[in-house]
Protein backbone atom coordinates (compact mmCIF):
# COMPACT_ATOMS: atom_id res chain seq x y z
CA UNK A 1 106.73 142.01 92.96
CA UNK A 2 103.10 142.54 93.73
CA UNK A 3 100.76 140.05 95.64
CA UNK A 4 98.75 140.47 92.86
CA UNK A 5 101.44 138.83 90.52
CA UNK A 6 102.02 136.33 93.23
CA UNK A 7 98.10 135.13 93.37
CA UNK A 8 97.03 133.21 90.95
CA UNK A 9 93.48 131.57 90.11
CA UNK A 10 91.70 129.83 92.95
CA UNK A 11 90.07 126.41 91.93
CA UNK A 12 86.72 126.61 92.08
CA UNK A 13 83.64 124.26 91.40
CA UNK A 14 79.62 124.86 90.07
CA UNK A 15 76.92 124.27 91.83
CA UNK A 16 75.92 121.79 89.00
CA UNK A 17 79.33 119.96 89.30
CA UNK A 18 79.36 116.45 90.32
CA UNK A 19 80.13 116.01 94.23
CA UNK A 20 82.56 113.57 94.00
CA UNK A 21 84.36 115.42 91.62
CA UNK A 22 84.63 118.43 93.97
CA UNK A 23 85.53 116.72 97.01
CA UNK A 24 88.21 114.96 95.02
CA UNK A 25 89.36 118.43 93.73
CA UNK A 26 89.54 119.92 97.31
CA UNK A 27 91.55 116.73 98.78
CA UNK A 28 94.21 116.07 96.01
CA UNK A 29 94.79 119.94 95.74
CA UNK A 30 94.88 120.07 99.62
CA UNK A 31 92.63 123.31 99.69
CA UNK A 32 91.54 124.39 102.69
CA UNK A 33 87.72 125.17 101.25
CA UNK A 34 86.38 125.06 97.51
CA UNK A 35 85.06 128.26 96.34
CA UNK A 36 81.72 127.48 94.56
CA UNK A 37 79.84 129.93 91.77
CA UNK A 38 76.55 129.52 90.32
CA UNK A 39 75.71 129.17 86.68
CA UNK A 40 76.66 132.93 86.21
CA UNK A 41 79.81 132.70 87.70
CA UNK A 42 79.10 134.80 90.56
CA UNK A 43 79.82 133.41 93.77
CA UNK A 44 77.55 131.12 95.54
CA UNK A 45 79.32 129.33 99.04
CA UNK A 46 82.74 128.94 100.45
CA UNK A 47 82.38 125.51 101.86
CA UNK A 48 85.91 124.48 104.17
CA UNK A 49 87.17 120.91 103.79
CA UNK A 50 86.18 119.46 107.20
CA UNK A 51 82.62 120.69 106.50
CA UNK A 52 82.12 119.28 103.21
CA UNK A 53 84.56 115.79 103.85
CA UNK A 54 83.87 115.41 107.53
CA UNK A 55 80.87 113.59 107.97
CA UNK A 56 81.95 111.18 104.90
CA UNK A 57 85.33 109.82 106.35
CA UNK A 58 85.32 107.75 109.47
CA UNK A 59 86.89 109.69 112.71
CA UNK A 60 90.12 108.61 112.64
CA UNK A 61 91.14 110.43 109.22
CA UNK A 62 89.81 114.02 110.63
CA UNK A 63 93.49 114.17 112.94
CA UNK A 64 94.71 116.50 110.59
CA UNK A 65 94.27 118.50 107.79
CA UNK A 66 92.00 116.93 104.75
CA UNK A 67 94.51 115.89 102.48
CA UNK A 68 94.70 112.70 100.33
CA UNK A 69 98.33 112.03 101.25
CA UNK A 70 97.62 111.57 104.54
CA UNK A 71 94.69 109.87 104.42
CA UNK A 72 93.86 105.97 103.15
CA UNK A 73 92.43 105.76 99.51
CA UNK A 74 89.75 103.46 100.49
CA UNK A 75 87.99 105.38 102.64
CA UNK A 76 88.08 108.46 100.67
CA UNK A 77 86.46 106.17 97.71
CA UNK A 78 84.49 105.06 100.09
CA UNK A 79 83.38 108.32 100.97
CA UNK A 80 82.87 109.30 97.13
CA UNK A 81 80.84 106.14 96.78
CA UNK A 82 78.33 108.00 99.30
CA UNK A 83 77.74 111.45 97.24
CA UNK A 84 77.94 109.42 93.88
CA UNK A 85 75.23 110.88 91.71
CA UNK A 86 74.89 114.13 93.58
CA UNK A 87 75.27 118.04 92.58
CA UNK A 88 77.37 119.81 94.64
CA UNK A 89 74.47 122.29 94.95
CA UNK A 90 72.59 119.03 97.23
């Protein structure tokens, strides 16, 4: 077996997709950065977890690695409340 037929499709996100939706993505799928691609599809940023979550979740959740089972609900929606309405492009 090849690695090829091991890999299979990364997740990735738009840079026209909502923010919350793509910080949700990256914690409940525990990935350790989102891949994001313009409108063409081409690639656009690789942006790791702690970059993009960090500075939303209060000090005490950063321990480890971003991941919602580790982590309390409430202050990842709390977090989410704070990019509500944005692209992840801004």
């Amino acid at each position: 077996m090849s690695v090829r037929e091991l890999a299979g499709p990364y997740p990735s996100v738009t840079t026209d997709d909502d923010a919350r939706t793509a910080a949700r993505l990256l914690v409940e799928q525990g990935l350790p950065a989102l891949l994001v691609v313009d409108r063409d599809g081409h690639p656009y940023a690789a942006v790791a977890g702690p970059q993009l979550i960090g500075p939303l979740l209060p000090p005490h959740t950063l321990e480890g690695p971003v991941s919602g089972a580790e982590g309390d609900d409430r202050d990842l929606d709390e977090a989410l409340d704070r990019i509500a309405g944005l692209t992840v492009a801004e």
